[in-house]
N, C-alpha and C. Protein backbone atom coordinates (compact mmCIF):
# COMPACT_ATOMS: atom_id res chain seq x y z
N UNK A 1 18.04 -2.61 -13.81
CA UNK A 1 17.11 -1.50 -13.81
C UNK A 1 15.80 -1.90 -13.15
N UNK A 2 15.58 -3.03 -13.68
CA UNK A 2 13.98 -4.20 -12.64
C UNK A 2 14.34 -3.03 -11.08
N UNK A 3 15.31 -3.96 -11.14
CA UNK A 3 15.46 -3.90 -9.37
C UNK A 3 15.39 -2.46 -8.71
N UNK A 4 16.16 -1.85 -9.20
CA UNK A 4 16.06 -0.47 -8.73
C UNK A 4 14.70 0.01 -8.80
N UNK A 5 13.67 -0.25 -9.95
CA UNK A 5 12.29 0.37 -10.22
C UNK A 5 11.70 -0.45 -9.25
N UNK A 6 11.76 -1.25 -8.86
CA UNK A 6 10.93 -1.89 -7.31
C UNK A 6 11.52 -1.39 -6.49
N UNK A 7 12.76 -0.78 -6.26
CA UNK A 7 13.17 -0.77 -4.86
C UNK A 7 12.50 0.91 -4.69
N UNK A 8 12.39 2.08 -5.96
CA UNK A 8 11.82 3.07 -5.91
C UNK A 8 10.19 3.16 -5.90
N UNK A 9 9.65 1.98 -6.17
CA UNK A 9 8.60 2.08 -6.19
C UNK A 9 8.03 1.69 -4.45
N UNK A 10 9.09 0.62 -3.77
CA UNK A 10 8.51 0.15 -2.39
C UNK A 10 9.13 1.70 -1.86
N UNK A 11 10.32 2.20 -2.10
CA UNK A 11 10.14 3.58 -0.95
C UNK A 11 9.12 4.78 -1.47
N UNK A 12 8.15 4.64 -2.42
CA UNK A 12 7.53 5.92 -2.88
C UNK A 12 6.46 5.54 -1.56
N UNK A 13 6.07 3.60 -1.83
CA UNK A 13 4.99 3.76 -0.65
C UNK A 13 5.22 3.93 0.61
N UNK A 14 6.29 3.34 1.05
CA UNK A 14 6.43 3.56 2.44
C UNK A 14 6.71 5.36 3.05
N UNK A 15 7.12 5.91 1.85
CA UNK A 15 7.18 7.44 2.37
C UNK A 15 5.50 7.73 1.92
N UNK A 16 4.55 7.37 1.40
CA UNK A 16 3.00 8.09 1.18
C UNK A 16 2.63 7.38 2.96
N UNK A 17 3.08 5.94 3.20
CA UNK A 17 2.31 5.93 4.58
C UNK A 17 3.24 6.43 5.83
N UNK A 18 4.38 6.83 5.48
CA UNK A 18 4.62 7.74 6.78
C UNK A 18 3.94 9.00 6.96
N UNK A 19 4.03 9.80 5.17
CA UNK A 19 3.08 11.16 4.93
C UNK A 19 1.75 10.99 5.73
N UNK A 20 1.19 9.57 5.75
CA UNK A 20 -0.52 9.61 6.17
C UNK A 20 -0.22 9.27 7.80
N UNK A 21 0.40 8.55 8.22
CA UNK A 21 1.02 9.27 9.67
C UNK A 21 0.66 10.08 9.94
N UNK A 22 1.43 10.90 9.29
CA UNK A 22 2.15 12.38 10.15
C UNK A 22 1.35 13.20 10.15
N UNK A 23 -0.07 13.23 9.37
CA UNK A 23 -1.16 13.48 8.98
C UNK A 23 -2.17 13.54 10.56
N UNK A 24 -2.02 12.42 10.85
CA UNK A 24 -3.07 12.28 11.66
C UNK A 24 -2.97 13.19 13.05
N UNK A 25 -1.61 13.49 13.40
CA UNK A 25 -1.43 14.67 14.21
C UNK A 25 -2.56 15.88 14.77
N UNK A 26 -3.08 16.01 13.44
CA UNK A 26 -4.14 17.51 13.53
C UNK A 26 -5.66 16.65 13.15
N UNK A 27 -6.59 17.19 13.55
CA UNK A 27 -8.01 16.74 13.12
C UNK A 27 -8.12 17.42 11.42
N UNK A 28 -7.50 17.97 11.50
CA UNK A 28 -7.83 18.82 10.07
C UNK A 28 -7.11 17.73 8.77
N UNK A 29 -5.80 17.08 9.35
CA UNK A 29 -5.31 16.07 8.04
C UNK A 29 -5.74 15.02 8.60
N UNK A 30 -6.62 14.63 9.71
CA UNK A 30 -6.61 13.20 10.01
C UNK A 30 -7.60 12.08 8.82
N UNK A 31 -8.71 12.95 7.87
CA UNK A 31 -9.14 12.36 6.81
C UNK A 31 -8.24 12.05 5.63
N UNK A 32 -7.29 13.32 5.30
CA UNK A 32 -6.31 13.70 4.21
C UNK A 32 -5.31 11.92 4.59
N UNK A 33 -5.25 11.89 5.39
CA UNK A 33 -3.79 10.93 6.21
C UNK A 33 -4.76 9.90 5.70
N UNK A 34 -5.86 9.67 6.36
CA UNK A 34 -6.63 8.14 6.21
C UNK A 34 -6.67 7.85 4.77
N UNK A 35 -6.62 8.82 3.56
CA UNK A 35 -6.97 8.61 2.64
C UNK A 35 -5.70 8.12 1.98
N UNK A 36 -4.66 8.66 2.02
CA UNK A 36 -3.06 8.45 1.72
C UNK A 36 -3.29 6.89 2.27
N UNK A 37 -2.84 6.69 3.94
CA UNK A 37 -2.41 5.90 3.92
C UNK A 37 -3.58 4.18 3.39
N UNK A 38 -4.92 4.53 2.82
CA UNK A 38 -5.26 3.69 2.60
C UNK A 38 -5.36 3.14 0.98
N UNK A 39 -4.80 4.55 0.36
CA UNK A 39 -4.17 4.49 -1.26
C UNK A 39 -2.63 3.58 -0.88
N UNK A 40 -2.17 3.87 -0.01
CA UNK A 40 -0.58 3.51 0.61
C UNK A 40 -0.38 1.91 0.42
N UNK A 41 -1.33 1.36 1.55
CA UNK A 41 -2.11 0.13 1.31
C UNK A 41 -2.65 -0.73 0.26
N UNK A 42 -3.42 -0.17 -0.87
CA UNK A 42 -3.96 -0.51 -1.80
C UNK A 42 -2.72 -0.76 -2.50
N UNK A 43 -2.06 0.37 -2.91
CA UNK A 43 -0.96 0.41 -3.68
C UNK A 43 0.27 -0.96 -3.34
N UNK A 44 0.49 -1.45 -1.85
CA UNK A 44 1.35 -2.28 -1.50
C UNK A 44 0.84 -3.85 -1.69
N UNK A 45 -0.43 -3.43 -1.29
CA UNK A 45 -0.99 -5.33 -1.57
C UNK A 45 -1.44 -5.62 -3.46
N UNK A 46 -1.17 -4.52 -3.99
CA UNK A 46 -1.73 -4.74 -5.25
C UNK A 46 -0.07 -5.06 -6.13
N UNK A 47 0.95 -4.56 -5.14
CA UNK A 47 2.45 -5.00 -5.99
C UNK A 47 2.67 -6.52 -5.56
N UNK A 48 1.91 -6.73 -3.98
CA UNK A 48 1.89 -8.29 -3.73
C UNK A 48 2.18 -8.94 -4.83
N UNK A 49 0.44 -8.50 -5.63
CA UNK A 49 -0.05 -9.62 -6.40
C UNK A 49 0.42 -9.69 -7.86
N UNK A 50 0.81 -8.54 -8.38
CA UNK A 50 1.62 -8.24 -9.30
C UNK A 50 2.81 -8.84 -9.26
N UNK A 51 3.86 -8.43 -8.19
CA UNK A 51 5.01 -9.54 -8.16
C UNK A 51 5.47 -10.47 -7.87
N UNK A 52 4.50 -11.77 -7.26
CA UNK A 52 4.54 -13.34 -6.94
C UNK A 52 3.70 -13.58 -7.74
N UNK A 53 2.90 -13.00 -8.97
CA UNK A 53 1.93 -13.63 -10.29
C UNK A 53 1.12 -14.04 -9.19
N UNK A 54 0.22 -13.57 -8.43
CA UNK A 54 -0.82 -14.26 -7.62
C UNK A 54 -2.39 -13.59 -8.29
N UNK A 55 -2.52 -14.56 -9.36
CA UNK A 55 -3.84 -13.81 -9.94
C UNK A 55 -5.31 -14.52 -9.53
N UNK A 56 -5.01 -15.83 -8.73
CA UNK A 56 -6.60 -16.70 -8.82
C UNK A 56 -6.83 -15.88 -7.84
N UNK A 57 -8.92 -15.78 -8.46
CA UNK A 57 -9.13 -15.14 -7.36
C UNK A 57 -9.76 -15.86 -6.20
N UNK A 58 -9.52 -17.02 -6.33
CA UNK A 58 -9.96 -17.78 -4.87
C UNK A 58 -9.14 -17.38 -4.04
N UNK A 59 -7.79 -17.68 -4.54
CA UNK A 59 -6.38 -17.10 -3.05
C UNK A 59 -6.64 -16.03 -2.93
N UNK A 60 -6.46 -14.64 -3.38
CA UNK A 60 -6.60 -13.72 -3.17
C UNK A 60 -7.74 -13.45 -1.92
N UNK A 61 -9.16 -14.24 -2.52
CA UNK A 61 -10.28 -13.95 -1.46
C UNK A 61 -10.17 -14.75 -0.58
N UNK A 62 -9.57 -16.02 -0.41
CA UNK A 62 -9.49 -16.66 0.68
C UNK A 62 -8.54 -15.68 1.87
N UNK A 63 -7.30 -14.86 1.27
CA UNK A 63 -6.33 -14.17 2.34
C UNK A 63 -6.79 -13.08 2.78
N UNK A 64 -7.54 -12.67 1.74
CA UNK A 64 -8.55 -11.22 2.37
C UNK A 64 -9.13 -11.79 3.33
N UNK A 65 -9.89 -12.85 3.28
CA UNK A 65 -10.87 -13.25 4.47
C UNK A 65 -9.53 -14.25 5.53
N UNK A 66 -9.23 -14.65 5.67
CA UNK A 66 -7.63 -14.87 6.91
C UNK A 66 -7.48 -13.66 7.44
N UNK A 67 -6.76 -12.63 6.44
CA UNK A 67 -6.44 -11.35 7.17
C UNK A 67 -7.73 -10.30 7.88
């Protein structure tokens, strides 16, 4: 059951950042899109750290500042 609830949880995000895509098409969703796909984002690097137990926050700030 683990597995399946990660595998539904990685396609909920990858379908919110295609939604913020498809968004950007029109000037009218291109804020709506930025906002998705940067919840999209948040949401994917925050299961990072959740599922390899990566809690120090030196690593964390050291890869923010790499990336």
């Amino acid at each position: 059951m683990d597995s399946w609830f990660n595998w539904l949880v990685d396609l909920f995000v990858v379908f919110l950042l295609i939604v913020g895509v498809r968004l950007f098409q029109g000037p009218k969703g291109a804020r709506a899109g930025n906002l998705i796909n940067a919840f999209a984002l948040l949401a994917a690097f925050l299961l990072v750290l959740y599922r390899y137990k990566i809690l120090s926050p030196g690593i964390v700030i050291a890869a923010l500042l790499i990336g």
